[in-house]
PDB file of N, CA and C in Angstrom:
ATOM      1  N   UNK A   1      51.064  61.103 109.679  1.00  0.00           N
ATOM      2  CA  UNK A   1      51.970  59.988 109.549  1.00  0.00           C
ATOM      3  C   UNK A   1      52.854  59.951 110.791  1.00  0.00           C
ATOM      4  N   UNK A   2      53.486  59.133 111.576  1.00  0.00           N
ATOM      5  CA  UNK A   2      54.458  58.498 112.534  1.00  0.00           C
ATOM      6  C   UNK A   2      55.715  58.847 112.174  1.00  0.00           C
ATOM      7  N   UNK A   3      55.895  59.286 113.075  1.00  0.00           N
ATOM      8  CA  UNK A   3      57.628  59.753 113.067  1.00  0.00           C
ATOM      9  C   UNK A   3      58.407  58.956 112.584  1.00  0.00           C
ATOM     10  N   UNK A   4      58.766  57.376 113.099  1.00  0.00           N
ATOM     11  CA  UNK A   4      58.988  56.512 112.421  1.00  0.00           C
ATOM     12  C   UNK A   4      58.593  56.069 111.050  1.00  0.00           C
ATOM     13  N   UNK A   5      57.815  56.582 110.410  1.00  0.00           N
ATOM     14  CA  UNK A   5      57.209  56.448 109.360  1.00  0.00           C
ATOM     15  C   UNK A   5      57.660  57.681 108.418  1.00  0.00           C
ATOM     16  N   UNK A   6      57.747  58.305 109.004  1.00  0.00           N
ATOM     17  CA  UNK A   6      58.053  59.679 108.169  1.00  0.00           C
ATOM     18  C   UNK A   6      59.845  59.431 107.813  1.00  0.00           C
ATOM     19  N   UNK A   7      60.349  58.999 108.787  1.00  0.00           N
ATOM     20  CA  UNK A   7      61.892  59.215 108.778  1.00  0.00           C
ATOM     21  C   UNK A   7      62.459  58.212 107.819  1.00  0.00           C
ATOM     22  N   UNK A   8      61.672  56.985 107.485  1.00  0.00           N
ATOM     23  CA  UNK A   8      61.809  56.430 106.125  1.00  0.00           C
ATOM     24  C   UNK A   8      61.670  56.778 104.959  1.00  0.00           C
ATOM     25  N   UNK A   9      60.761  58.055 104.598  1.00  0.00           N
ATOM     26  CA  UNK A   9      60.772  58.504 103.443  1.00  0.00           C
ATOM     27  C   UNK A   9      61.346  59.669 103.308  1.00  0.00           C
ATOM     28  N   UNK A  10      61.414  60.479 104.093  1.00  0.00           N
ATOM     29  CA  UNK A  10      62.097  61.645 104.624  1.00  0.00           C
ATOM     30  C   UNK A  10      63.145  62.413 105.549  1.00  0.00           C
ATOM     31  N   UNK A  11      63.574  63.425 105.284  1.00  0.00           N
ATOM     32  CA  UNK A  11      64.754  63.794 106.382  1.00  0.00           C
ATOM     33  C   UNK A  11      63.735  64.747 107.358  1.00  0.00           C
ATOM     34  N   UNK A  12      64.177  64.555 108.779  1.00  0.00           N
ATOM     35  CA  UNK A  12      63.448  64.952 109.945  1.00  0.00           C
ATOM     36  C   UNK A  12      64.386  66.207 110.032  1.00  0.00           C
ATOM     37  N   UNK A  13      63.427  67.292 110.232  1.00  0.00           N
ATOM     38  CA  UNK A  13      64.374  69.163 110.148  1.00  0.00           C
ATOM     39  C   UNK A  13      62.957  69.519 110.837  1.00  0.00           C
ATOM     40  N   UNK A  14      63.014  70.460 111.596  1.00  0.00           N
ATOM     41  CA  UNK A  14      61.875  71.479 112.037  1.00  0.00           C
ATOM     42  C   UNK A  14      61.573  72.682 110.377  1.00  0.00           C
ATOM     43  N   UNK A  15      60.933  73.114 110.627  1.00  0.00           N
ATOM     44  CA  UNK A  15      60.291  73.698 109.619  1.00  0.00           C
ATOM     45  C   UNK A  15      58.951  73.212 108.281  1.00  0.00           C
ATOM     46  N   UNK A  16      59.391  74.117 107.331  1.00  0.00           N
ATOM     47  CA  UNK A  16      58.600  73.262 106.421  1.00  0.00           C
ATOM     48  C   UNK A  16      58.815  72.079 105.399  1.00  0.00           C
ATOM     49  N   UNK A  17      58.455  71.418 105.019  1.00  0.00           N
ATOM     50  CA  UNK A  17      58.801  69.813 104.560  1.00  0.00           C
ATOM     51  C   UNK A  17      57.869  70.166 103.258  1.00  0.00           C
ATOM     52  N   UNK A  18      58.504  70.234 101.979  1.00  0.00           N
ATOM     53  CA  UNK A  18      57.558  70.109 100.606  1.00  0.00           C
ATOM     54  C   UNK A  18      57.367  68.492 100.821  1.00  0.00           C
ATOM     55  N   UNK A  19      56.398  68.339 100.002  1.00  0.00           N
ATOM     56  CA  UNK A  19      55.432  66.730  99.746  1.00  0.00           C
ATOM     57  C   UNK A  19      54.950  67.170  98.439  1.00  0.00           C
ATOM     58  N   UNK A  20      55.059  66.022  97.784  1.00  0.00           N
ATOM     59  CA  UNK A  20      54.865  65.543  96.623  1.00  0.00           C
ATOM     60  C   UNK A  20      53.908  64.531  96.625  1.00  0.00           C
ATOM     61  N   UNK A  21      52.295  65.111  95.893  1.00  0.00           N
ATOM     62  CA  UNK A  21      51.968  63.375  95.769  1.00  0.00           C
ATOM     63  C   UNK A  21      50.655  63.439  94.633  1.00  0.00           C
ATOM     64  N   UNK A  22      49.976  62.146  94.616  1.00  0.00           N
ATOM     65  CA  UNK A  22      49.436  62.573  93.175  1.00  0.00           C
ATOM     66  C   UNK A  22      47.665  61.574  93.484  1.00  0.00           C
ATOM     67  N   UNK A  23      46.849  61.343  93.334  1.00  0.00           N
ATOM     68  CA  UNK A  23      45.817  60.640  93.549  1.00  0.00           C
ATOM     69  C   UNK A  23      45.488  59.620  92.231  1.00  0.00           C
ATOM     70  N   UNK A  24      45.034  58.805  93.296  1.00  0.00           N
ATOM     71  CA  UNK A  24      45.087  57.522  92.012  1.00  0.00           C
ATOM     72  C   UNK A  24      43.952  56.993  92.374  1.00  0.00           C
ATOM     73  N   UNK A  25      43.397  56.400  91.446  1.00  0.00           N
ATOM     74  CA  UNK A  25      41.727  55.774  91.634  1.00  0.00           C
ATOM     75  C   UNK A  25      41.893  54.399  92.534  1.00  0.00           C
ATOM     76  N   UNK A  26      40.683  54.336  92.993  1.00  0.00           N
ATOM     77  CA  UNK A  26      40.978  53.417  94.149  1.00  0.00           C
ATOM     78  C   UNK A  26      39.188  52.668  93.808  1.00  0.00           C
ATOM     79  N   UNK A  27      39.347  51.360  93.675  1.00  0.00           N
ATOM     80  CA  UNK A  27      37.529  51.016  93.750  1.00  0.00           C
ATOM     81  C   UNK A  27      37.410  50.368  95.043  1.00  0.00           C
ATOM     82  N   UNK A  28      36.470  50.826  95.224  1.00  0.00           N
ATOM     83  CA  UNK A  28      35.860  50.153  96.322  1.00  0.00           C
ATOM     84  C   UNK A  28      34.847  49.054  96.600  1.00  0.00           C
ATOM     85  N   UNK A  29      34.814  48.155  96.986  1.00  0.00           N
ATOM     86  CA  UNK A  29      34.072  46.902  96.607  1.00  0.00           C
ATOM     87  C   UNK A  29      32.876  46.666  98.513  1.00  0.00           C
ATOM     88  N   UNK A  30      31.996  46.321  98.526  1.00  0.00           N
ATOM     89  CA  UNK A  30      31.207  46.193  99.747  1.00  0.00           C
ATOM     90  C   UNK A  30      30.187  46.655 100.394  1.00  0.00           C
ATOM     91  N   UNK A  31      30.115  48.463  99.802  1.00  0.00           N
ATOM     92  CA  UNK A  31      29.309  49.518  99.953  1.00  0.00           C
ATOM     93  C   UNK A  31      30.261  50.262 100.994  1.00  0.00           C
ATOM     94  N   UNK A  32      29.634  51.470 101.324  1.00  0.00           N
ATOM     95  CA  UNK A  32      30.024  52.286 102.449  1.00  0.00           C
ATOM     96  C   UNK A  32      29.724  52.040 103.650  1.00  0.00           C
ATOM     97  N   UNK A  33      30.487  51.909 104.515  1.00  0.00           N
ATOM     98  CA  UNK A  33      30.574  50.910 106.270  1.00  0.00           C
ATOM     99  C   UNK A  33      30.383  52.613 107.355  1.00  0.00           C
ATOM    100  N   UNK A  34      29.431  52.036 108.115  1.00  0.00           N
ATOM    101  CA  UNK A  34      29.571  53.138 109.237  1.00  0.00           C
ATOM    102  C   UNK A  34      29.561  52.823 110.295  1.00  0.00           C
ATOM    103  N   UNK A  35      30.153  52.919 110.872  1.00  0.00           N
ATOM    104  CA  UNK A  35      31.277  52.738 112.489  1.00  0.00           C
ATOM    105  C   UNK A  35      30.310  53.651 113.521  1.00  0.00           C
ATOM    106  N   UNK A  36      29.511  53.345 114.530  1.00  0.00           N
ATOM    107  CA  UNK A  36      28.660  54.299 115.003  1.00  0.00           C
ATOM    108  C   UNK A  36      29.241  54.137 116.928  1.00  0.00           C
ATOM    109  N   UNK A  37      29.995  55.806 117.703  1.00  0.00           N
ATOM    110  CA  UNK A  37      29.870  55.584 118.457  1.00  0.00           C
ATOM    111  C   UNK A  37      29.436  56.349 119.441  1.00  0.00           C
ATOM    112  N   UNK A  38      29.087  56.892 120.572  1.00  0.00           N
ATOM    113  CA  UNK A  38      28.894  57.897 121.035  1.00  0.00           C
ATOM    114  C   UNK A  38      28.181  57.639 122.518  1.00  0.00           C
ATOM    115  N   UNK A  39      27.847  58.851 123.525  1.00  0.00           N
ATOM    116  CA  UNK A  39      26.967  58.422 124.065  1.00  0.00           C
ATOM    117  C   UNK A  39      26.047  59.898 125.197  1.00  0.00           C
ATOM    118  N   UNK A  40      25.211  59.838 125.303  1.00  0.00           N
ATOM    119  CA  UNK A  40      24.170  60.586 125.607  1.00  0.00           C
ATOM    120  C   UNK A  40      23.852  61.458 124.400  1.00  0.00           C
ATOM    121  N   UNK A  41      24.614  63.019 124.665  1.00  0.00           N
ATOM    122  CA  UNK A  41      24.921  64.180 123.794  1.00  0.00           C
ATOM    123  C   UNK A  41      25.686  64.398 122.753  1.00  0.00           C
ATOM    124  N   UNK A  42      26.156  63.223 122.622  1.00  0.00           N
ATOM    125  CA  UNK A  42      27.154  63.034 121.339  1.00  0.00           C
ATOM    126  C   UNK A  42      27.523  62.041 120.525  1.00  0.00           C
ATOM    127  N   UNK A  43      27.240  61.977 119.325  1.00  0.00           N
ATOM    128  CA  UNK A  43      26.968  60.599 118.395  1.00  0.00           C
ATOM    129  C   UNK A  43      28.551  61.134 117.663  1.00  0.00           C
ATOM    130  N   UNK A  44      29.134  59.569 117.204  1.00  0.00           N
ATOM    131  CA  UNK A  44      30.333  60.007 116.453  1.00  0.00           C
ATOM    132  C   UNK A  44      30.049  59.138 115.261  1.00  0.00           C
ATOM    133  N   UNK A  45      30.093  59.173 113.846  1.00  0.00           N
ATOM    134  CA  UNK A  45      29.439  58.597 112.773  1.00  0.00           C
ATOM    135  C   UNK A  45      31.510  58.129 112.003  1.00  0.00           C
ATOM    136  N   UNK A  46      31.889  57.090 111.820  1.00  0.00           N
ATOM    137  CA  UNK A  46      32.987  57.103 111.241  1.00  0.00           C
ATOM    138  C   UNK A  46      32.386  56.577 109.837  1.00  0.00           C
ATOM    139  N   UNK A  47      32.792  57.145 108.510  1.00  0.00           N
ATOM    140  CA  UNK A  47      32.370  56.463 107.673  1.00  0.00           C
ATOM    141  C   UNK A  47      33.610  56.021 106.984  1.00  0.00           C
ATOM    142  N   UNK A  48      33.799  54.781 106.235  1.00  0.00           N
ATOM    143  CA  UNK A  48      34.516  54.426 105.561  1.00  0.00           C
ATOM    144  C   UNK A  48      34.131  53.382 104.303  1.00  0.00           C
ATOM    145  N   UNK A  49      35.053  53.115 103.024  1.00  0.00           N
ATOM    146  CA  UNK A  49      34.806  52.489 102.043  1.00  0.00           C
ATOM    147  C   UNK A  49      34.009  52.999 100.894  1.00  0.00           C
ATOM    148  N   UNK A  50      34.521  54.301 100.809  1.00  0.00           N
ATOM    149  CA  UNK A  50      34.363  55.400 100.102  1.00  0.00           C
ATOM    150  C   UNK A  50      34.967  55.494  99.241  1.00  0.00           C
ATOM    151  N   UNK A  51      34.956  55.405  98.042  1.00  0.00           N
ATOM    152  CA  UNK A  51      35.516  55.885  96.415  1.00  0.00           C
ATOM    153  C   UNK A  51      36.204  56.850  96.374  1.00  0.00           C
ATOM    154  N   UNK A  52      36.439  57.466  96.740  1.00  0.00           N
ATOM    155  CA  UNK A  52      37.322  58.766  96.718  1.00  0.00           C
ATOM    156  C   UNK A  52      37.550  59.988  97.775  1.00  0.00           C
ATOM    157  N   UNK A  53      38.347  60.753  98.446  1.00  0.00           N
ATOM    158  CA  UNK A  53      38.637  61.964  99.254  1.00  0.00           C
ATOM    159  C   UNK A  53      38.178  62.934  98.955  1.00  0.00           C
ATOM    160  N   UNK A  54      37.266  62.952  99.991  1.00  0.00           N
ATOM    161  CA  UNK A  54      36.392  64.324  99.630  1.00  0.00           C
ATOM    162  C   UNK A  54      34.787  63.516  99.130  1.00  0.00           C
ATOM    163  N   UNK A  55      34.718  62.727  98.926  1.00  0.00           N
ATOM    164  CA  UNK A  55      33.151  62.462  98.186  1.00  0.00           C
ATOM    165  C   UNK A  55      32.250  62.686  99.156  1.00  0.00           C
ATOM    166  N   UNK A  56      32.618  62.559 100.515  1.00  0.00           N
ATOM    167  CA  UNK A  56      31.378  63.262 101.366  1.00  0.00           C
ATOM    168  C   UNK A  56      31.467  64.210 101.207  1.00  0.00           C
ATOM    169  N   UNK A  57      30.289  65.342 101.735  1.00  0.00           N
ATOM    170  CA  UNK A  57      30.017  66.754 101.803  1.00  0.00           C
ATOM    171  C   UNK A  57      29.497  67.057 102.490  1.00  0.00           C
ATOM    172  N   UNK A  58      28.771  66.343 103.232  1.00  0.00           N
ATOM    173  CA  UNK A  58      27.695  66.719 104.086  1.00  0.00           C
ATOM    174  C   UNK A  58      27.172  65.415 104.794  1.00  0.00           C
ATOM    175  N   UNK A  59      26.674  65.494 106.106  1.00  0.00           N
ATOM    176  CA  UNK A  59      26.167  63.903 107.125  1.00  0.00           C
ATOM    177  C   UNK A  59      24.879  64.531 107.961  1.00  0.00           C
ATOM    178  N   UNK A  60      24.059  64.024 107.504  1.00  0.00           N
ATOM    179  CA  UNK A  60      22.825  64.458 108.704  1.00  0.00           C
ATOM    180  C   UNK A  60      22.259  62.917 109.575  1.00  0.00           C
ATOM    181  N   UNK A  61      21.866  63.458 110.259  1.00  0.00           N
ATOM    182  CA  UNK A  61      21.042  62.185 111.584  1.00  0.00           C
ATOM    183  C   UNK A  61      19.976  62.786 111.638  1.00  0.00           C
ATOM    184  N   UNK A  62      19.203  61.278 111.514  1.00  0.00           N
ATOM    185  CA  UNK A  62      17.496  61.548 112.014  1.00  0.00           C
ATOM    186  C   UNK A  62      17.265  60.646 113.482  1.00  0.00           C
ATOM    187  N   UNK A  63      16.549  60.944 114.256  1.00  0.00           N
ATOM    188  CA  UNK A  63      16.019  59.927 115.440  1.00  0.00           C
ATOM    189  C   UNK A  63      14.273  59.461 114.619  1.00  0.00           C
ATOM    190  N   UNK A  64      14.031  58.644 115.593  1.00  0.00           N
ATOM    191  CA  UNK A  64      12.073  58.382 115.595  1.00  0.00           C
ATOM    192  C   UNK A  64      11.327  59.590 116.257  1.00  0.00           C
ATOM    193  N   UNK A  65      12.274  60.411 117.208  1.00  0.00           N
ATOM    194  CA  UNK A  65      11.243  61.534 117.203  1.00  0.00           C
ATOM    195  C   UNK A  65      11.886  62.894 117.173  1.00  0.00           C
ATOM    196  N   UNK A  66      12.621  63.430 116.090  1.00  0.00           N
ATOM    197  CA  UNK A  66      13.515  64.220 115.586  1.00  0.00           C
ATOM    198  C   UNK A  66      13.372  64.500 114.216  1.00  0.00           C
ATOM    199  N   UNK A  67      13.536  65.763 113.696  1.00  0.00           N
ATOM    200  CA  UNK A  67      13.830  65.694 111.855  1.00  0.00           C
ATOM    201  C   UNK A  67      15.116  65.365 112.280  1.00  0.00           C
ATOM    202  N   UNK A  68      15.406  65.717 110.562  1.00  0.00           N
ATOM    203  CA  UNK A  68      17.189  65.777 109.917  1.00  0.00           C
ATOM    204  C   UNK A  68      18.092  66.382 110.934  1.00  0.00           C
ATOM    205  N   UNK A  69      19.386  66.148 111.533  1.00  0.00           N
ATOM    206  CA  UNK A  69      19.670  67.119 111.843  1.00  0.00           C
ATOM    207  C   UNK A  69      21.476  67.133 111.089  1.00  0.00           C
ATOM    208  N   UNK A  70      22.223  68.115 111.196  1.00  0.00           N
ATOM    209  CA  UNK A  70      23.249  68.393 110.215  1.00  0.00           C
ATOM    210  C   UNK A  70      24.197  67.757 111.063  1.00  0.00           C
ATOM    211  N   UNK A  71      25.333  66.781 110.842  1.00  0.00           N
ATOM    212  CA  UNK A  71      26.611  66.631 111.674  1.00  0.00           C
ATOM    213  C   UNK A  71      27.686  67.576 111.061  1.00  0.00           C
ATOM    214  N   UNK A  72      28.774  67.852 111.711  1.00  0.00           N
ATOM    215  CA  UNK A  72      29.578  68.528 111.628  1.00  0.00           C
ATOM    216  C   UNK A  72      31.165  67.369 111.618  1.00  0.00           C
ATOM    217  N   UNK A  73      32.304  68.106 111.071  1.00  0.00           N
ATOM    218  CA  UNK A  73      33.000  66.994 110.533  1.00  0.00           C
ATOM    219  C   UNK A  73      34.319  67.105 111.635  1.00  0.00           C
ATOM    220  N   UNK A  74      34.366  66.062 112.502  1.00  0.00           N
ATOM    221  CA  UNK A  74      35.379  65.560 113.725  1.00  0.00           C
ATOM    222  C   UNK A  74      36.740  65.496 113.399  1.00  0.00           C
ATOM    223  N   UNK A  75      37.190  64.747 112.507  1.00  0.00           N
ATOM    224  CA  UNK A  75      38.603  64.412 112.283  1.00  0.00           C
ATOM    225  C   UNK A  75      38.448  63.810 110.960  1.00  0.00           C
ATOM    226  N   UNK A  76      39.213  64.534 109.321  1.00  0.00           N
ATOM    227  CA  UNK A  76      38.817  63.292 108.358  1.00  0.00           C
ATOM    228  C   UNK A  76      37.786  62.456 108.456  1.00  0.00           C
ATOM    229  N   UNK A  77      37.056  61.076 108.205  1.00  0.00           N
ATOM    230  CA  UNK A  77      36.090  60.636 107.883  1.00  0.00           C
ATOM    231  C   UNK A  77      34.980  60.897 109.075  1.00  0.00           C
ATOM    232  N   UNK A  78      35.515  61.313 110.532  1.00  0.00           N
ATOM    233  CA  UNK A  78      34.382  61.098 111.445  1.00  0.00           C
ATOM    234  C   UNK A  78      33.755  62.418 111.639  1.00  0.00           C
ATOM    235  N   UNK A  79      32.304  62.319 111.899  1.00  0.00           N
ATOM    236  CA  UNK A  79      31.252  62.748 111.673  1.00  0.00           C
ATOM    237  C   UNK A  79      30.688  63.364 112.853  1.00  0.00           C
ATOM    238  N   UNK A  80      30.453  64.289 113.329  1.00  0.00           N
ATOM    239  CA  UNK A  80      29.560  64.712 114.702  1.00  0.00           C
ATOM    240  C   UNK A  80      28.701  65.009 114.885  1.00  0.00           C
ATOM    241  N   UNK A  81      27.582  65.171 116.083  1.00  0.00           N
ATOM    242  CA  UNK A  81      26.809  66.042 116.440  1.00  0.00           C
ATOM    243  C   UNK A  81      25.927  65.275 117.473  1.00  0.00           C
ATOM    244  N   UNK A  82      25.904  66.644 118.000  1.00  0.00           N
ATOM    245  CA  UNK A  82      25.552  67.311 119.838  1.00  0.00           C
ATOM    246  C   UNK A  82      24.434  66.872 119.996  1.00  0.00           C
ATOM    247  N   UNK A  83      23.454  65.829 119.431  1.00  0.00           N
ATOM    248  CA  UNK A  83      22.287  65.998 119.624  1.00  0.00           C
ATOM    249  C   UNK A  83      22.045  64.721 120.832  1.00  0.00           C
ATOM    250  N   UNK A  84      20.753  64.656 121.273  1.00  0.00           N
ATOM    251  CA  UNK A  84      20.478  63.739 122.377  1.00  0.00           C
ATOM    252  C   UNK A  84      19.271  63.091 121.778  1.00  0.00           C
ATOM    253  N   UNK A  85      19.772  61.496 121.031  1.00  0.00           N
ATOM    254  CA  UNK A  85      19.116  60.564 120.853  1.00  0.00           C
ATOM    255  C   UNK A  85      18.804  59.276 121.481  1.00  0.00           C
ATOM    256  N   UNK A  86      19.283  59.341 123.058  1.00  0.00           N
ATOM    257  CA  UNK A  86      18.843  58.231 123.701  1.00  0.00           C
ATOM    258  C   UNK A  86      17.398  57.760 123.597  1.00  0.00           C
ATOM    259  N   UNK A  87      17.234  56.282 123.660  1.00  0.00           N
ATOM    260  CA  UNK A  87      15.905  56.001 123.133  1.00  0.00           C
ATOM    261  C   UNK A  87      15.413  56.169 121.923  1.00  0.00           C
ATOM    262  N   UNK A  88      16.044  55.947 120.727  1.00  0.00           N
ATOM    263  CA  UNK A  88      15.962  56.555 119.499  1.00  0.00           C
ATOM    264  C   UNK A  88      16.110  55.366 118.613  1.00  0.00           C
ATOM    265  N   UNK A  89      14.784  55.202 117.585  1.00  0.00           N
ATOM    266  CA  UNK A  89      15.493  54.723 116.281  1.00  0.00           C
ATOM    267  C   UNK A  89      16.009  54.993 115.749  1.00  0.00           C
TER     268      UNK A  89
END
């Protein structure tokens, strides 16, 4: 969250800050959207429009001349991996 953002709900102190919060159902309407960017050696997969935190677990990529391969997880929803699919379905 933004400093400015934070200082509206909260008092700004160095240290630790308790948070309070609670999860609430959320539907999602459209399917799941994927944001694809990357380039040579590195594909970045953003997924969003997801039902709930945490419902991913796992992201693999295939090319046309590649198996499965496993991504590894970038930042919250975005998705990685090292592989080199130029020229690739």
């Amino acid at each position: 969250m933004a400093q400015p953002a934070w200082e509206k709900i909260g008092i700004y102190r160095g240290g630790i800050v308790p948070v309070l919060f609670q999860r609430v159902p959320c539907k999602k309407h459209g399917g799941v959207r994927f944001t694809i960017n990357g380039r040579d050696y590195f594909e970045l997969v953003l997924i969003s429009n997801v039902g709930g935190a945490g419902s991913i677990q796992s992201v693999s990529v295939k090319g046309s001349k590649t198996g499965w391969m496993s991504m590894s997880r970038n930042w919250v929803a975005n998705w990685q991996s090292y592989a080199y699919l130029n020229g690739q379905s």
